[in-house]
C-alpha atoms as a PDB file:
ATOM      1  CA  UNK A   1     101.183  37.314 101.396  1.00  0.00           C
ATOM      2  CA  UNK A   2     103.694  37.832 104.345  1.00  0.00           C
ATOM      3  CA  UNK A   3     106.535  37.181 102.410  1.00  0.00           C
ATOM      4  CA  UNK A   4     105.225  39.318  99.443  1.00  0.00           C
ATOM      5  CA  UNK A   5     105.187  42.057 102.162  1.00  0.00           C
ATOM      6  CA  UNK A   6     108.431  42.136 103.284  1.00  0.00           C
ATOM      7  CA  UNK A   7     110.405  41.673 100.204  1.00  0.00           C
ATOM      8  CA  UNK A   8     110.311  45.348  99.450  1.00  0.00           C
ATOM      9  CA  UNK A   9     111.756  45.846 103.319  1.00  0.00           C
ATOM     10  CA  UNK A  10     114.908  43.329 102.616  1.00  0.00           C
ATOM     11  CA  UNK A  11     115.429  45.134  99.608  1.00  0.00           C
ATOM     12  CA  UNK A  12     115.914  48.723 101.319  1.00  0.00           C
ATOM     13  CA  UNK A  13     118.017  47.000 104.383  1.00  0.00           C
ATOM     14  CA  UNK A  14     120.551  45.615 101.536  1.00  0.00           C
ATOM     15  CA  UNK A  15     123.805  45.466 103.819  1.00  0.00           C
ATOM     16  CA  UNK A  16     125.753  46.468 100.647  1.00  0.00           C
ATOM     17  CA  UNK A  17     124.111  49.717 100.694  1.00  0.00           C
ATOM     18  CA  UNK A  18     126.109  52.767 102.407  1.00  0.00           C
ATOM     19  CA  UNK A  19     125.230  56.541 102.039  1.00  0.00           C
ATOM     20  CA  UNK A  20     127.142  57.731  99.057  1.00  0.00           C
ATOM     21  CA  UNK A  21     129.941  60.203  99.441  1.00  0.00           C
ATOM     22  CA  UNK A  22     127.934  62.728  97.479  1.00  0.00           C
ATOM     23  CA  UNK A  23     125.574  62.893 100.424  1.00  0.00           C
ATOM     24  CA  UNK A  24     128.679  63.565 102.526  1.00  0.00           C
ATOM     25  CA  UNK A  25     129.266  65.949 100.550  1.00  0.00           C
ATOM     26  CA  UNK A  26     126.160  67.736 100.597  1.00  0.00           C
ATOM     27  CA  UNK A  27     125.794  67.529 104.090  1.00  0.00           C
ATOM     28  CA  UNK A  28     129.542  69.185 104.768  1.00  0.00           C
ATOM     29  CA  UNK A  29     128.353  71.462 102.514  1.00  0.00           C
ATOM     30  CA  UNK A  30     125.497  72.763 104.426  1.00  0.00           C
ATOM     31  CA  UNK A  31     127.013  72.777 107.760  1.00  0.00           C
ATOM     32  CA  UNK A  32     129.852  74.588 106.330  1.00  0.00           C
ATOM     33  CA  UNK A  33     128.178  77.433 105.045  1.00  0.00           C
ATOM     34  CA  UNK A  34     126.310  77.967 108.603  1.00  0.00           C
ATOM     35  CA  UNK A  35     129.577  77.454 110.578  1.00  0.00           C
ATOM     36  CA  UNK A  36     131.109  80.709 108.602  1.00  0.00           C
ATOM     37  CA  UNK A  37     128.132  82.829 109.251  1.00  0.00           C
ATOM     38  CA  UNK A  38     128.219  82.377 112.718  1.00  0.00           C
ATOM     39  CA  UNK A  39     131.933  82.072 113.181  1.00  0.00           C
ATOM     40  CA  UNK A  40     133.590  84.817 111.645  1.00  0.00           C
ATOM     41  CA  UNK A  41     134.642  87.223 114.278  1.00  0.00           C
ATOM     42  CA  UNK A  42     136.598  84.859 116.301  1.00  0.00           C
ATOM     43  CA  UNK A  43     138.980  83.873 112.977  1.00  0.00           C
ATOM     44  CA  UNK A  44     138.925  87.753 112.252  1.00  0.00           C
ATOM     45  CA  UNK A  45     140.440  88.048 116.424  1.00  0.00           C
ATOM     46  CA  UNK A  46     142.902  85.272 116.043  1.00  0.00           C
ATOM     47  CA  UNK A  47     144.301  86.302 112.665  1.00  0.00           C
ATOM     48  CA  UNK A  48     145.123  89.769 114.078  1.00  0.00           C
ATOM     49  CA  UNK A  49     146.420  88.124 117.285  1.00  0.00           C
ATOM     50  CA  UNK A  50     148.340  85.778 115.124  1.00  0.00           C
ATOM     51  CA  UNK A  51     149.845  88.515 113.118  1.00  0.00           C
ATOM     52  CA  UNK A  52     150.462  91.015 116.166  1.00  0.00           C
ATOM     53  CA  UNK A  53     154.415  91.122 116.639  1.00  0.00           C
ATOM     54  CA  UNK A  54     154.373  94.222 118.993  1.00  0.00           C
ATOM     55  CA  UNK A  55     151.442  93.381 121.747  1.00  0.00           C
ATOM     56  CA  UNK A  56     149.184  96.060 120.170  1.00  0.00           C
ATOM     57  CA  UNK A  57     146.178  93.561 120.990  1.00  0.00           C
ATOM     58  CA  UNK A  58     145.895  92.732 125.125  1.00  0.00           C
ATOM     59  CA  UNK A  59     143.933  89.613 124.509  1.00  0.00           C
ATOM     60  CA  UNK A  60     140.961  88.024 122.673  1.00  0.00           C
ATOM     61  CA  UNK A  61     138.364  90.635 123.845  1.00  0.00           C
ATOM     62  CA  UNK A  62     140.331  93.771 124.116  1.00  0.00           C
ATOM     63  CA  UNK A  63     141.484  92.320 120.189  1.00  0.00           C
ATOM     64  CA  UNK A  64     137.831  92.504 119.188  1.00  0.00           C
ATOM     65  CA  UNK A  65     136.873  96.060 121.341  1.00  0.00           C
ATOM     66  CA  UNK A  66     139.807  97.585 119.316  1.00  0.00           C
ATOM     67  CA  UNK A  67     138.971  96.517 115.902  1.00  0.00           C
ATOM     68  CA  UNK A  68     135.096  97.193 116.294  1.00  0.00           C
ATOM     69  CA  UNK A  69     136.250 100.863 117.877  1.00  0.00           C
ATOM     70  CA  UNK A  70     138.866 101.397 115.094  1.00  0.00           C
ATOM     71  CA  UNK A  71     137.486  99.849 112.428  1.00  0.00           C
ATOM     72  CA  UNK A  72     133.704  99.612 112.649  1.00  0.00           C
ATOM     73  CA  UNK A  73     131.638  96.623 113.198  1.00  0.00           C
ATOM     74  CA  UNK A  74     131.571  94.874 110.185  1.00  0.00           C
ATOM     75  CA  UNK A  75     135.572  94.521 110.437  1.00  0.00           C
ATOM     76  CA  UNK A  76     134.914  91.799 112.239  1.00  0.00           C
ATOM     77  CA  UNK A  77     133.416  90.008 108.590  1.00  0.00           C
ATOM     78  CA  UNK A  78     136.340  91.109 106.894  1.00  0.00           C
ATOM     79  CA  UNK A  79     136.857  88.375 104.563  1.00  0.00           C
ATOM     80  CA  UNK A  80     133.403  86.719 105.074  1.00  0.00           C
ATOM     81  CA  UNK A  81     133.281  85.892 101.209  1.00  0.00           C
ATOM     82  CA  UNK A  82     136.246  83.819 101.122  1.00  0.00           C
ATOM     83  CA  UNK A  83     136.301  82.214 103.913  1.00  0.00           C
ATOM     84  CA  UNK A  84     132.448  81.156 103.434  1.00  0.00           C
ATOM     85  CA  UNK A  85     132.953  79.895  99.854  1.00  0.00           C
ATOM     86  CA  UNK A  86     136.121  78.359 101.225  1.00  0.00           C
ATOM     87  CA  UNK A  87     134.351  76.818 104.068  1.00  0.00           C
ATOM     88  CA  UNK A  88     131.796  75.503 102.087  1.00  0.00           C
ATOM     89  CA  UNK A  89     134.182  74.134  99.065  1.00  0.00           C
ATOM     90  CA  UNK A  90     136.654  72.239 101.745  1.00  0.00           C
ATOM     91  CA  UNK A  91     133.649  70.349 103.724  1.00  0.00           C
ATOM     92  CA  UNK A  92     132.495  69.271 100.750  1.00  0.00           C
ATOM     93  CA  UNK A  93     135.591  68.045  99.370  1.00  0.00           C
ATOM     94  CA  UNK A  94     136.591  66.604 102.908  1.00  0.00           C
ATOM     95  CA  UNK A  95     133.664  65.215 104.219  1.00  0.00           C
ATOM     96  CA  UNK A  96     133.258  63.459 100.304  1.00  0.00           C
ATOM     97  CA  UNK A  97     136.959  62.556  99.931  1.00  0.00           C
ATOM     98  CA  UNK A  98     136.999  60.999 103.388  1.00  0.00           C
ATOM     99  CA  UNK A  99     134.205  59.015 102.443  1.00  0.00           C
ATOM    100  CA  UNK A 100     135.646  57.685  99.368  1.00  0.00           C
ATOM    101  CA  UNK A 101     138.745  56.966 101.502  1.00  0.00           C
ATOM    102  CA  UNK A 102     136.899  54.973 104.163  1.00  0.00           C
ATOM    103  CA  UNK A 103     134.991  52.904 101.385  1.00  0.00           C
ATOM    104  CA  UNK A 104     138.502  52.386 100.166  1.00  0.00           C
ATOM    105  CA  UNK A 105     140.027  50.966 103.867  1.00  0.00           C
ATOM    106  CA  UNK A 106     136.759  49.075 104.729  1.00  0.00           C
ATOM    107  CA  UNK A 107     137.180  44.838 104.932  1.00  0.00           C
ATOM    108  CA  UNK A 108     135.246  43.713 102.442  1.00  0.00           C
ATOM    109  CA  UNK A 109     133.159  40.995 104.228  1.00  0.00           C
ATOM    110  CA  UNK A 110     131.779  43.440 107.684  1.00  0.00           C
ATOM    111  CA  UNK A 111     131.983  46.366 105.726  1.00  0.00           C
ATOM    112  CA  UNK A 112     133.732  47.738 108.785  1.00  0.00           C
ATOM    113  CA  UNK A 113     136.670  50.130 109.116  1.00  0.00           C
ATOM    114  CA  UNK A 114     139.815  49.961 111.680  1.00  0.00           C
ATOM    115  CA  UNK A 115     140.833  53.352 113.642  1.00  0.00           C
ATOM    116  CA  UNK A 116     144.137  52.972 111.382  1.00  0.00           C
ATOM    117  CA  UNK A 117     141.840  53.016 108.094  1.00  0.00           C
ATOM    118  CA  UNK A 118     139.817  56.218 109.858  1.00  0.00           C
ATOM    119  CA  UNK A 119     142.867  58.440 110.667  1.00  0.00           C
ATOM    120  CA  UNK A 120     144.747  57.493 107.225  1.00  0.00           C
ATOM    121  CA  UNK A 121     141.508  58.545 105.316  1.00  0.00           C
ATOM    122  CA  UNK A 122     141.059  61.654 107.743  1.00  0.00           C
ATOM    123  CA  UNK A 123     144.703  62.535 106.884  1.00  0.00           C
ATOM    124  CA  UNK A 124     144.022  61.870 103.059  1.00  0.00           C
ATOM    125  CA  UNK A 125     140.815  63.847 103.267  1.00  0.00           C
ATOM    126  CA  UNK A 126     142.760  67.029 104.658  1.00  0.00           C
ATOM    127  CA  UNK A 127     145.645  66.517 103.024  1.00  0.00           C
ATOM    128  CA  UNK A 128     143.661  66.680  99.413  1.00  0.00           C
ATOM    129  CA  UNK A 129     141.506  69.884 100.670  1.00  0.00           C
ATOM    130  CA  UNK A 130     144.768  71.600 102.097  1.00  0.00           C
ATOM    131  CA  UNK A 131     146.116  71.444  98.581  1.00  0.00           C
ATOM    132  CA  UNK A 132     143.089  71.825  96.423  1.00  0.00           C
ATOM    133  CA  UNK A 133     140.953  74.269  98.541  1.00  0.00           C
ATOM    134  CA  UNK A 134     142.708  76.080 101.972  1.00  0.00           C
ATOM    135  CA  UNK A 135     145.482  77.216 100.940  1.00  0.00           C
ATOM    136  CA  UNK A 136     144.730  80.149  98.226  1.00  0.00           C
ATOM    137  CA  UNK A 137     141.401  80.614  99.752  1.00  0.00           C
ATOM    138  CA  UNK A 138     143.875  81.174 102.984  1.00  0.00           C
ATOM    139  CA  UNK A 139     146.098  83.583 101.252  1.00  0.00           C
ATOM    140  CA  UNK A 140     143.345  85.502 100.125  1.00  0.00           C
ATOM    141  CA  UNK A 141     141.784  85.845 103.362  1.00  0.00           C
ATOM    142  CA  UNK A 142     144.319  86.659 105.784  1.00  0.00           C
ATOM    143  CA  UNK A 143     145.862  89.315 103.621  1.00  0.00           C
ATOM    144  CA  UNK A 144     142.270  91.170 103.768  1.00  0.00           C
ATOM    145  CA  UNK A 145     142.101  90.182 107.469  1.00  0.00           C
ATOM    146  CA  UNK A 146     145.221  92.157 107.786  1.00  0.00           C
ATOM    147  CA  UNK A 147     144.212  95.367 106.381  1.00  0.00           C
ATOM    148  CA  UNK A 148     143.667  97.295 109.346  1.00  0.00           C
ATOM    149  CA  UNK A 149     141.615 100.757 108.499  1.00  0.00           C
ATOM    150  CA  UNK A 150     138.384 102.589 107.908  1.00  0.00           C
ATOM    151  CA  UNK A 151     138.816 103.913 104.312  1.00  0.00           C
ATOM    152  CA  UNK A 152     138.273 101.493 101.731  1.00  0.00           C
ATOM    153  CA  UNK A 153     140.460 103.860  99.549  1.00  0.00           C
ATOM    154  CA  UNK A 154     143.606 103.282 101.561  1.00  0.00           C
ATOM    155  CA  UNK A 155     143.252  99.713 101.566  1.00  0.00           C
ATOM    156  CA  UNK A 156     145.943  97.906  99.528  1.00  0.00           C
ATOM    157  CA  UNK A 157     142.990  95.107  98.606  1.00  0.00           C
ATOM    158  CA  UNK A 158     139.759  96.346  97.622  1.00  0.00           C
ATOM    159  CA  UNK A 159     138.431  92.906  97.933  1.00  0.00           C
ATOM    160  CA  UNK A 160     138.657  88.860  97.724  1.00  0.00           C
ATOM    161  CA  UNK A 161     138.870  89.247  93.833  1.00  0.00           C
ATOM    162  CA  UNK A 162     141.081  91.980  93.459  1.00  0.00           C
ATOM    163  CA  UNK A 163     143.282  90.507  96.071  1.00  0.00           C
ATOM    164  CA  UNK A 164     143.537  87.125  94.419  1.00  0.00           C
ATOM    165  CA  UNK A 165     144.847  89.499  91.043  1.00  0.00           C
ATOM    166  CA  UNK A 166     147.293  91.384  92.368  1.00  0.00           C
ATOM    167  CA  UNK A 167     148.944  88.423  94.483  1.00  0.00           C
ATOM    168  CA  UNK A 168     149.089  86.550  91.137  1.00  0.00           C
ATOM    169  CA  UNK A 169     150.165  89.738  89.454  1.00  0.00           C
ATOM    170  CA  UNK A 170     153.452  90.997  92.244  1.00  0.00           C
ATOM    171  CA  UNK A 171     153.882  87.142  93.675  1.00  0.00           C
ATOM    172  CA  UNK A 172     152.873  84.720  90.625  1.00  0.00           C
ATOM    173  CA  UNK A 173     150.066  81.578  90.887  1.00  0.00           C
ATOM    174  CA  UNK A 174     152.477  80.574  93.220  1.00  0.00           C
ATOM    175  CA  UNK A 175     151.634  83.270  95.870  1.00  0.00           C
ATOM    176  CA  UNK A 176     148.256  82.415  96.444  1.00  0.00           C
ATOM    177  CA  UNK A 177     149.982  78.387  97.538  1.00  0.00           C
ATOM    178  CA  UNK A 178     152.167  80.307 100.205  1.00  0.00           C
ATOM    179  CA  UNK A 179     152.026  78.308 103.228  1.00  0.00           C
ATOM    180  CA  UNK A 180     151.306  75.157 101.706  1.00  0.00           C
ATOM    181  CA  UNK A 181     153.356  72.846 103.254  1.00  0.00           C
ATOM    182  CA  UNK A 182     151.794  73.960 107.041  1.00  0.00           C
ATOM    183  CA  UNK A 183     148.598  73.735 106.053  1.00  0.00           C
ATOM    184  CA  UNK A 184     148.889  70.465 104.381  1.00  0.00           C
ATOM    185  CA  UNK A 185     150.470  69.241 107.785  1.00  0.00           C
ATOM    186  CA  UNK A 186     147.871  70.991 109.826  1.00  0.00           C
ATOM    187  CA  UNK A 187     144.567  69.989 107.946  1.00  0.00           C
ATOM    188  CA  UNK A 188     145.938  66.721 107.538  1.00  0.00           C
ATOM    189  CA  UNK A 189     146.977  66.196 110.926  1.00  0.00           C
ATOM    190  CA  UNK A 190     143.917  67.895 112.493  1.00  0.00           C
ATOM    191  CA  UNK A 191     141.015  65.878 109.981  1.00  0.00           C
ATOM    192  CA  UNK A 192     142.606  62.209 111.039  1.00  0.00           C
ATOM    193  CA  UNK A 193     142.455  63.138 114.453  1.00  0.00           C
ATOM    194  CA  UNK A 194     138.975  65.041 113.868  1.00  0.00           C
ATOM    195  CA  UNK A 195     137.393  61.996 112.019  1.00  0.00           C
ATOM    196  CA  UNK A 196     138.567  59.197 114.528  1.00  0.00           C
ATOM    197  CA  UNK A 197     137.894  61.601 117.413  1.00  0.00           C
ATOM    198  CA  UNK A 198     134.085  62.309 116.221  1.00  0.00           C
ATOM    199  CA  UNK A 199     133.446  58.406 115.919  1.00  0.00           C
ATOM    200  CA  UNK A 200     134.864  57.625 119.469  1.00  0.00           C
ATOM    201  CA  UNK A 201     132.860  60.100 121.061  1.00  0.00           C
ATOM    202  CA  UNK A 202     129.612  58.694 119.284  1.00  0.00           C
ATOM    203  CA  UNK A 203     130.645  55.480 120.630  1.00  0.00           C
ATOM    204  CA  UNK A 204     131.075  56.251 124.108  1.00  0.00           C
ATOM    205  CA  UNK A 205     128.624  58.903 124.979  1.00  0.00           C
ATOM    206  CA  UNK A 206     125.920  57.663 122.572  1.00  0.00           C
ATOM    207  CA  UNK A 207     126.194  54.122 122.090  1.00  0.00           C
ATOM    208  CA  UNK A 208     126.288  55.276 118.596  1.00  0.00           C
ATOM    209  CA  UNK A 209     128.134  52.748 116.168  1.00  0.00           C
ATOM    210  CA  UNK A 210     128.519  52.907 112.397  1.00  0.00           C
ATOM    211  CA  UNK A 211     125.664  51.283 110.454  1.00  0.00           C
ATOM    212  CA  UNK A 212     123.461  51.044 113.657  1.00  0.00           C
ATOM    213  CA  UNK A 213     120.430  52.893 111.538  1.00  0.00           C
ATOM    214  CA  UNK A 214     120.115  55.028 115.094  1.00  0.00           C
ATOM    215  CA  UNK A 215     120.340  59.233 113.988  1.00  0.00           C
ATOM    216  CA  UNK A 216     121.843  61.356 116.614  1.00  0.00           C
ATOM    217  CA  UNK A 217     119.426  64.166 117.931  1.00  0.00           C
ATOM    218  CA  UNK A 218     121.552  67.444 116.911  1.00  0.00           C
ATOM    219  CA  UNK A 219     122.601  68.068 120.098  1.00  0.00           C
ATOM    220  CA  UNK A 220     124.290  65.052 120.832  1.00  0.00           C
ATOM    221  CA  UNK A 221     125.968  65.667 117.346  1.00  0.00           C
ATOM    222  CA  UNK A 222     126.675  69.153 118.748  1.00  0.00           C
ATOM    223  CA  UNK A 223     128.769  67.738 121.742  1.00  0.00           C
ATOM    224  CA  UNK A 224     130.511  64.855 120.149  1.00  0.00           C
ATOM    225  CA  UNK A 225     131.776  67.262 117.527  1.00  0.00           C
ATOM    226  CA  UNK A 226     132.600  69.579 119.919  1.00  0.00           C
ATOM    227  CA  UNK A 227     134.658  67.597 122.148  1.00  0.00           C
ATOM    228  CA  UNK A 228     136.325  65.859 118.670  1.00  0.00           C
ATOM    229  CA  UNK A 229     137.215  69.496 117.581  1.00  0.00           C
ATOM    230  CA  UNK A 230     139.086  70.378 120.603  1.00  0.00           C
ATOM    231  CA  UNK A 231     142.087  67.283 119.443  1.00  0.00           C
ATOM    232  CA  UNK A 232     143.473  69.112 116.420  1.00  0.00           C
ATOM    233  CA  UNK A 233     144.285  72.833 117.939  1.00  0.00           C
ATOM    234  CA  UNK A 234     146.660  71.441 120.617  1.00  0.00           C
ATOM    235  CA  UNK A 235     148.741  68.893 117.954  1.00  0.00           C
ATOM    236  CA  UNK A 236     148.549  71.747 115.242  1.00  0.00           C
ATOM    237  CA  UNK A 237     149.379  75.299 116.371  1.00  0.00           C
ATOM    238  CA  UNK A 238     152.566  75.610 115.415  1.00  0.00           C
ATOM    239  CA  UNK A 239     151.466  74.958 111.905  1.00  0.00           C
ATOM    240  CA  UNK A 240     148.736  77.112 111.967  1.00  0.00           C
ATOM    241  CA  UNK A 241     150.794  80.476 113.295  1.00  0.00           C
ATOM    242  CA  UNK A 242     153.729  79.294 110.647  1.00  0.00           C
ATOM    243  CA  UNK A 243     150.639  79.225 107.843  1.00  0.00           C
ATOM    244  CA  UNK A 244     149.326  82.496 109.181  1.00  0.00           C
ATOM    245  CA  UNK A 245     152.886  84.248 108.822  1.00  0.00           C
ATOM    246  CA  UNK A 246     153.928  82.792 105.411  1.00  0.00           C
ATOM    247  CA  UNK A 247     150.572  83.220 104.106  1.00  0.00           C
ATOM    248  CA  UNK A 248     150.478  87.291 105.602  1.00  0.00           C
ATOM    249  CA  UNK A 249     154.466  87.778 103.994  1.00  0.00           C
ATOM    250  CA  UNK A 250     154.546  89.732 100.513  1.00  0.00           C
ATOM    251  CA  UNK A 251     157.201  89.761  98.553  1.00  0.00           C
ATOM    252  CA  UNK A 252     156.814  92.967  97.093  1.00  0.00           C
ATOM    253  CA  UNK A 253     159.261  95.533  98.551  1.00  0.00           C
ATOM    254  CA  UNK A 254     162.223  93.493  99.439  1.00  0.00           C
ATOM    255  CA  UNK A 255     163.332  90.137 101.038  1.00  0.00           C
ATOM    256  CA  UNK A 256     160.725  87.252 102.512  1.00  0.00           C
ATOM    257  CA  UNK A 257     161.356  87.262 106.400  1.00  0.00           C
ATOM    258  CA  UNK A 258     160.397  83.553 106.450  1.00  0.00           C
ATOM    259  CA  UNK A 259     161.989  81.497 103.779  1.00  0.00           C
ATOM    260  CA  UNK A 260     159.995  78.259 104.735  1.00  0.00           C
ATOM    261  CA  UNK A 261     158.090  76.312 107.445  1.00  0.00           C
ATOM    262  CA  UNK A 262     161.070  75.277 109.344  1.00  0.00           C
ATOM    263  CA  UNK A 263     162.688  78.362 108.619  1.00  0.00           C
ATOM    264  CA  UNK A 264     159.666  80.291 110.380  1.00  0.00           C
ATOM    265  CA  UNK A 265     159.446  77.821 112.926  1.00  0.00           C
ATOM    266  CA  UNK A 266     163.116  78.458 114.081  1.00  0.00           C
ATOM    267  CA  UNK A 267     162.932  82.218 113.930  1.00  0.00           C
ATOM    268  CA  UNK A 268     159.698  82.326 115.466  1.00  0.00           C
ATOM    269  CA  UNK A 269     160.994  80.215 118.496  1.00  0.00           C
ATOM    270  CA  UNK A 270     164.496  82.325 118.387  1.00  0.00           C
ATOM    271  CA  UNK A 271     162.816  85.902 118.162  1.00  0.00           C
ATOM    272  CA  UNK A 272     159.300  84.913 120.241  1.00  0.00           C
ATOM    273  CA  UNK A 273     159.544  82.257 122.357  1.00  0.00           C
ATOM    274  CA  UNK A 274     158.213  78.637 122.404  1.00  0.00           C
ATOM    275  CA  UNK A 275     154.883  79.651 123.219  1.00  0.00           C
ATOM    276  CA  UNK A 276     154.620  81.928 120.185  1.00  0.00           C
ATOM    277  CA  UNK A 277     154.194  78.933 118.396  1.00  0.00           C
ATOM    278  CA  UNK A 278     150.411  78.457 120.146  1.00  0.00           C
ATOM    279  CA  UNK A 279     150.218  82.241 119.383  1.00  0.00           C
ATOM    280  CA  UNK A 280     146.478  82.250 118.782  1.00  0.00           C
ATOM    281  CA  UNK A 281     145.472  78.953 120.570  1.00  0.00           C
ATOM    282  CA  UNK A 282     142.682  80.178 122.539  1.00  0.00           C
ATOM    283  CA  UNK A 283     140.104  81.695 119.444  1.00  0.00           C
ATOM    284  CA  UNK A 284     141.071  78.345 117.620  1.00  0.00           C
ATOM    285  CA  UNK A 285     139.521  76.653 120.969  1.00  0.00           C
ATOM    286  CA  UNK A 286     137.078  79.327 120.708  1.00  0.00           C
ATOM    287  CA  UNK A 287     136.010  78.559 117.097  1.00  0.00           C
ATOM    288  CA  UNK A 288     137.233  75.289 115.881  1.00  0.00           C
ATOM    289  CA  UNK A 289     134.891  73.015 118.205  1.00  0.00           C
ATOM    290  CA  UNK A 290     131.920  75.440 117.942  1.00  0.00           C
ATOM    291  CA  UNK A 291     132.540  75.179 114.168  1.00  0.00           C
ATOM    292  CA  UNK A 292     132.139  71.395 114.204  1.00  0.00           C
ATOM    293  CA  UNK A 293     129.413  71.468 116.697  1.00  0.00           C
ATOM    294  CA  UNK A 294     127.851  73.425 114.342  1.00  0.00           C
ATOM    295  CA  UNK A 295     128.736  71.391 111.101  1.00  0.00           C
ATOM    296  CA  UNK A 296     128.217  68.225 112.290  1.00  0.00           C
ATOM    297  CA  UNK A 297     124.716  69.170 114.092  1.00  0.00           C
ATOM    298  CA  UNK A 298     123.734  69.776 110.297  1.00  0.00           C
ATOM    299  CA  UNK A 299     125.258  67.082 108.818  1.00  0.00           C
ATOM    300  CA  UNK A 300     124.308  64.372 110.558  1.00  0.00           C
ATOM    301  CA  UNK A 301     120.637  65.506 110.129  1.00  0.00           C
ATOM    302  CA  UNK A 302     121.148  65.536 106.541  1.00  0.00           C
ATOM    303  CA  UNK A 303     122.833  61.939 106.137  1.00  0.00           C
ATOM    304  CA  UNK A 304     120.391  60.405 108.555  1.00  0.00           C
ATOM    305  CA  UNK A 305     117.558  61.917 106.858  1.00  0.00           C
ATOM    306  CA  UNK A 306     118.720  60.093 103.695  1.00  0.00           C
ATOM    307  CA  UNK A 307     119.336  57.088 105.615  1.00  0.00           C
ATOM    308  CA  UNK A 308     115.853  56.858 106.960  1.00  0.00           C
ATOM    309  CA  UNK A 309     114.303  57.328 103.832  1.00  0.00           C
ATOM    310  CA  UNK A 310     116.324  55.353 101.393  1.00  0.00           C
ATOM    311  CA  UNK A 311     118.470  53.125 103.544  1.00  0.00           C
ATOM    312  CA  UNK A 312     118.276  50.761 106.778  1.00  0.00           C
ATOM    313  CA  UNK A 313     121.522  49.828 108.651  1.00  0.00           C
ATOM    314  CA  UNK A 314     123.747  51.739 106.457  1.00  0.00           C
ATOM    315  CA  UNK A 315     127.318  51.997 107.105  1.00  0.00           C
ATOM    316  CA  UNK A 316     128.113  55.763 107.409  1.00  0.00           C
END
């Protein structure tokens, strides 16, 4: 009778058994779309402070004061739409792609992974939603972002949709890809130290490891991904403000100022300074690690609620 009992328990402990990367993906999913609610303003401030060539903004707060003055409120959400959908579309294709990566880099006997098998399949992962996801979504974005202005009728974009037509209409497809090569580096860069930063910090300040069964509570989620998302701002800004300008440059009405990402690196550091090239720094510290505070609170909940109900000891 005893062993009759605990046949159905070896069965749902099955080593071979990991969470899928579907439920990665659902999980990014969700803690994507309440990252952007919540979020918004500060990309909003360091877009305009990114973009800001003659000191018109003082700082982060006099940045957001002047926009909410000039501008109204709900400036501050300009661009919610796409940068929600995109937001939701890239943590589901990163947190599933990475997954599919790991599975890929994991020995075959432990089922365990080495920190040169995380950060290859972090790099993979943001390499893959650069391409596929950021960068138009991007483009579209930070040209509405841009639009400074109360009427609606003086606004060269009259929204996400209409912006994403008339930069394929003036520029070609290949406008709304303008900045690619940045933001490949950045989101690439920044999701293989993100990943291998997010499982140390379990490690050490939880005692959390891979396949233990154990679920963080969401705050201890909320501080490990905090901590990991402060990595990828410092090793990444000067991608990020060379993204922001390329992406922000329209062709129409005469020559590109920026030809390229070295190109706009150079000039930047010629006309600006070094420090130009971190232009921005401090709302990226201001929203990247709440962001993945805030996703990975969510999405841990969400895989270890489908590990404790249809897996024991998985390997995340």
């Amino acid at each position: 009778m005893k062993k009759q009992e605990q046949e159905p328990q070896n069965t749902g402990s099955s080593p071979n058994k990991t969470i899928p990367p579907y439920m990665k993906a659902v999980s990014g999913s969700l803690g994507g779309i309440m990252e952007a609610c919540c979020l918004q303003p500060i990309d909003v401030i360091k877009t305009r402070l990114q973009l800001d060539r003659t000191g018109t903004y003082k700082g982060i707060a006099h940045c957001g004061a002047t926009v909410s003055r000039t501008e109204g409120v709900r400036a501050l959400w300009k661009g919610l739409t796409p940068f929600a959908t995109h937001l939701t579309l890239k943590y589901t294709l990163r947190m599933g792609s990475n997954a599919v990566f790991q599975s890929a880099f994991k020995d075959s006997q432990t089922g365990k992974i080495s920190n040169q098998g995380r950060l290859l399949s972090g790099f993979g992962a943001g390499v893959l939603e650069a391409l596929v996801i950021v960068t138009p979504f991007e483009v579209v974005k930070i040209r509405l972002q841009q639009q400074k202005g109360l009427t609606p009728e003086l606004l060269k974009y009259k929204g996400p949709v209409h912006c994403a037509r008339l930069i394929i209409r003036e520029e070609g497809l290949r406008g709304l890809w303008a900045g690619a090569a940045p933001t490949v580096m950045r989101n690439g860069t920044n999701q293989a130290a993100m990943f291998t930063a997010k499982n140390a910090f379990d490690v050490i300040l939880w005692k959390k490891h891979e396949g233990d069964g154990k679920t963080l509570q969401p705050w201890q989620s909320m501080i490990s991904g905090f901590f990991a998302g402060t990595v990828g701002p410092f090793c990444t800004g000067p991608f990020d403000v060379v993204k922001t300008r390329l992406m922000a440059q329209s062709r129409q009405g005469g020559e590109l100022k920026y030809k390229g990402m070295i190109h706009a690196i150079t000039t930047i550091y010629a006309e600006e300074g070094l420090l130009a090239l971190w232009k921005g720094l401090l709302p990226r510290l201001m929203r990247i690690p709440p962001g993945q505070a805030i996703m990975w609170a969510v999405a841990d909940q969400v895989t270890g609620l489908y590990e404790r109900r249809y897996l024991r000891n998985a390997p995340l």
